[in-house]
Protein backbone atom coordinates (compact mmCIF):
# COMPACT_ATOMS: atom_id res chain seq x y z
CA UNK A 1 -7.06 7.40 3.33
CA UNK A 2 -9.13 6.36 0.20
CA UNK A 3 -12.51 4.53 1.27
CA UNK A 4 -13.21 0.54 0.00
CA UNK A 5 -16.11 0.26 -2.56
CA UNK A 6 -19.47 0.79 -1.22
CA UNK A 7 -20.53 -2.61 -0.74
CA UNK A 8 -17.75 -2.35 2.36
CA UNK A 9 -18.01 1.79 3.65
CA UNK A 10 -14.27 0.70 6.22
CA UNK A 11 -11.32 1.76 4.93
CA UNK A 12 -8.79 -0.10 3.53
CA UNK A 13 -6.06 -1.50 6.16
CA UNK A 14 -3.00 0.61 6.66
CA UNK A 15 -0.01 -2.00 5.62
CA UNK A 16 1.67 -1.47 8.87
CA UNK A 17 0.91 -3.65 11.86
CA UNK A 18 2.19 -5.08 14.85
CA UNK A 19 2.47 -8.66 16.67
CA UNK A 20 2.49 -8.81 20.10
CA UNK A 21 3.62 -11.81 22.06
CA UNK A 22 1.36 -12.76 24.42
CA UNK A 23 3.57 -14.59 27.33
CA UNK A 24 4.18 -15.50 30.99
CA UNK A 25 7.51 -15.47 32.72
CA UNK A 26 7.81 -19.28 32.24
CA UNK A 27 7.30 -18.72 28.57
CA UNK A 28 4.49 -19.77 28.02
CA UNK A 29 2.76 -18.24 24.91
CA UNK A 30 -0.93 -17.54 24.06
CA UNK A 31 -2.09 -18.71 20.69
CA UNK A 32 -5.82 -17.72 19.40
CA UNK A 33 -7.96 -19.17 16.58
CA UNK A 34 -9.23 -16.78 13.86
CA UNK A 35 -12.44 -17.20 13.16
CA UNK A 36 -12.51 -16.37 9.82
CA UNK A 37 -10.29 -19.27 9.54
CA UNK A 38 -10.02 -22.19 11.83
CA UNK A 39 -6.49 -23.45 11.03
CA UNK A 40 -4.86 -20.09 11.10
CA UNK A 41 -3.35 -19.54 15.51
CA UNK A 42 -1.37 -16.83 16.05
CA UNK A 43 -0.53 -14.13 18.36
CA UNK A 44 -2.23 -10.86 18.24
CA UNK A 45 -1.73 -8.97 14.98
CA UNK A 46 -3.50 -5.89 13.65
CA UNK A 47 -3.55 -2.44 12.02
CA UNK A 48 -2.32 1.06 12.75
CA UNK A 49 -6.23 2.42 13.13
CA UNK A 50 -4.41 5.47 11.48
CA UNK A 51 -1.37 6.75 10.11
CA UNK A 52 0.34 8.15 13.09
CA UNK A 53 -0.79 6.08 15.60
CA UNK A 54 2.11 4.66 17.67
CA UNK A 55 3.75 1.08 17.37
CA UNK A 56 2.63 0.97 20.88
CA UNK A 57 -0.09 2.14 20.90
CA UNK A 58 -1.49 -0.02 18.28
CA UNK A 59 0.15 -2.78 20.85
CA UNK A 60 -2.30 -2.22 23.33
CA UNK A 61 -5.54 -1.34 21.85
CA UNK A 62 -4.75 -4.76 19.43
CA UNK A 63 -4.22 -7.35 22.99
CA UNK A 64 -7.28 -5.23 24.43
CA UNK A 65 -9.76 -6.05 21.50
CA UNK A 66 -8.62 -9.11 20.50
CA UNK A 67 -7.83 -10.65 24.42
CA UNK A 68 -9.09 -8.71 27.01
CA UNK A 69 -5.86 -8.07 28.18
CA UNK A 70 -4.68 -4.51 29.22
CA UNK A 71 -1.27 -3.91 28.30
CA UNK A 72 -1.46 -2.16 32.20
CA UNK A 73 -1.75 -5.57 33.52
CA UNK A 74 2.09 -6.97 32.18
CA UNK A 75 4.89 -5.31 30.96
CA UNK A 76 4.87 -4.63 27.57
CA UNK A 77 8.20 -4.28 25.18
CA UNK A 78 8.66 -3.07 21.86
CA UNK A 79 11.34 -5.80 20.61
CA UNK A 80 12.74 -3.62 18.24
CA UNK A 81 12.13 -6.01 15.02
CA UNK A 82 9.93 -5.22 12.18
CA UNK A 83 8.81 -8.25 9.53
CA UNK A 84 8.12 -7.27 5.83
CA UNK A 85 6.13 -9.77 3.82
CA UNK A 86 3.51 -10.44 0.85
CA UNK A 87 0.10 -9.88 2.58
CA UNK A 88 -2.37 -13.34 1.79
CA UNK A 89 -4.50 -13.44 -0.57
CA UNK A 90 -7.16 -14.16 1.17
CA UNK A 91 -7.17 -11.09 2.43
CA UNK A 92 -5.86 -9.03 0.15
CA UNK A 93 -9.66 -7.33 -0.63
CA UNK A 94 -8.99 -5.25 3.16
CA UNK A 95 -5.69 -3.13 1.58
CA UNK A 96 -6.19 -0.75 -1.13
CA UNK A 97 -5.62 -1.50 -4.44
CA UNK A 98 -2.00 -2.43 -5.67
CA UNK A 99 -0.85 -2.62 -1.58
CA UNK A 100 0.63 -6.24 -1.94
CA UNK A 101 2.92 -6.17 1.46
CA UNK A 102 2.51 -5.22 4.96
CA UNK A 103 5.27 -4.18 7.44
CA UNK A 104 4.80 -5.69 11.10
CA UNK A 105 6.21 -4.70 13.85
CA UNK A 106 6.92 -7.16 17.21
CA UNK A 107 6.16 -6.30 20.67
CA UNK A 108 5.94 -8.85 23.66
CA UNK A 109 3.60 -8.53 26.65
CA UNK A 110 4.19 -10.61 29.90
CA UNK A 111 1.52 -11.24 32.17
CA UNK A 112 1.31 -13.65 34.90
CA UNK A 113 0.27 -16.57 34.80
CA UNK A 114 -3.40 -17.50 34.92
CA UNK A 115 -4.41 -13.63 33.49
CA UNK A 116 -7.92 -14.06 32.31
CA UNK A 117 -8.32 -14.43 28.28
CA UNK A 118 -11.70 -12.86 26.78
CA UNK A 119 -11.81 -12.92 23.28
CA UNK A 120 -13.54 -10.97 20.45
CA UNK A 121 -15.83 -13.77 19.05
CA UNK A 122 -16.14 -12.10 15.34
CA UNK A 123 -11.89 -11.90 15.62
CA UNK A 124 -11.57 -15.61 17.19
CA UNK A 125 -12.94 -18.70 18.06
CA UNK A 126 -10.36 -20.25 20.82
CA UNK A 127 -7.10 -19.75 22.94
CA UNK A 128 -4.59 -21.88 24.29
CA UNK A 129 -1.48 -21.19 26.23
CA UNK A 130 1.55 -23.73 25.31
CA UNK A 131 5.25 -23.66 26.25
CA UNK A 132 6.92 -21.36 23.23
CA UNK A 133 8.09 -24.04 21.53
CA UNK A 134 4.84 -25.54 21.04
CA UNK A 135 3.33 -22.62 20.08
CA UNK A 136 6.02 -21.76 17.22
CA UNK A 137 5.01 -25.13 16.35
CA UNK A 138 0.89 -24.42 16.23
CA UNK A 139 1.19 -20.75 14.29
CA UNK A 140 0.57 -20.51 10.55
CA UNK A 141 2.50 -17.70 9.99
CA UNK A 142 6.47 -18.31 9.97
CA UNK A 143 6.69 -14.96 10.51
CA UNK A 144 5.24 -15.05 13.96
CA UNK A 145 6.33 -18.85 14.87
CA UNK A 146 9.90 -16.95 14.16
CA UNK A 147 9.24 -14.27 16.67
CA UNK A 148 7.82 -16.67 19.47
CA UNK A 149 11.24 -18.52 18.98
CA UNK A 150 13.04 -15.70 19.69
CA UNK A 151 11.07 -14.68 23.06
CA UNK A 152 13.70 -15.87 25.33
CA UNK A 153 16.23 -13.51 23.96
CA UNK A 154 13.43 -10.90 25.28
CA UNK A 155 12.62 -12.37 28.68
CA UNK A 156 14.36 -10.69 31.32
């Protein structure tokens, strides 16, 4: 993996990620507010940390960091669906040079209801829980409003 310039010593991103869908049994959905920008809620996204790192595994340690939540505490399910699409500009600088699209792959996580939420403060600002439809409603990224509409297919 080829290090960022010095003024930032991470490395770049690895373009393959997952989503996990943070929900109850009644379907309701977690949302959380980036902090890096306000009008951006989504589920929980991020990285591979490296190469081979498991789908799942990313999963977890992702709803961990960013929530609080321990994959331990709900049942978590690899929904066998993978998005592919143009990374955003805006943060286009994490990726190495010339890597202009990320793969993402979707994983839900039920909990019950009234599981405690702790966010990362330098990942996000707020949370809410809304019925799914709602929260498809609320997320800026189709992508992820069009996995939250397909969570009942995945409730069992």
């Amino acid at each position: 993996m080829r290090l960022s310039p010095v003024s930032d010593p991470r490395p770049f991103k690895i373009p393959e990620s997952v989503l996990v869908v943070i929900h109850t049994p009644a379907l309701d959905v977690l949302l959380i507010q980036r902090a890096d920008a306000p009008d951006f809620w989504q589920s929980v996204t991020g990285a591979k940390d490296f190469i081979d790192e498991p789908f799942e595994a990313t999963a977890a340690r992702e709803a961990f960091e960013e929530t609080g939540i321990g994959a331990q505490h709900g049942v978590l399910t690899d929904w066998q669906l993978e998005n592919i699409y143009d990374i955003y500009p805006r943060w286009a600088h994490r990726y190495a040079p010339g890597v202009t699209r990320n793969t993402e792959h979707v994983f839900g996580l039920c909990v019950p209801e009234g599981t405690p939420v702790t966010l990362n403060p330098r990942e996000h600002t707020a949370y809410c829980w809304l019925p799914w439809r709602e929260a498809a409603d609320k997320c800026y990224s189709p992508s992820n409003a069009e996995a939250i509409l397909l969570l009942p297919q995945f409730v069992r």
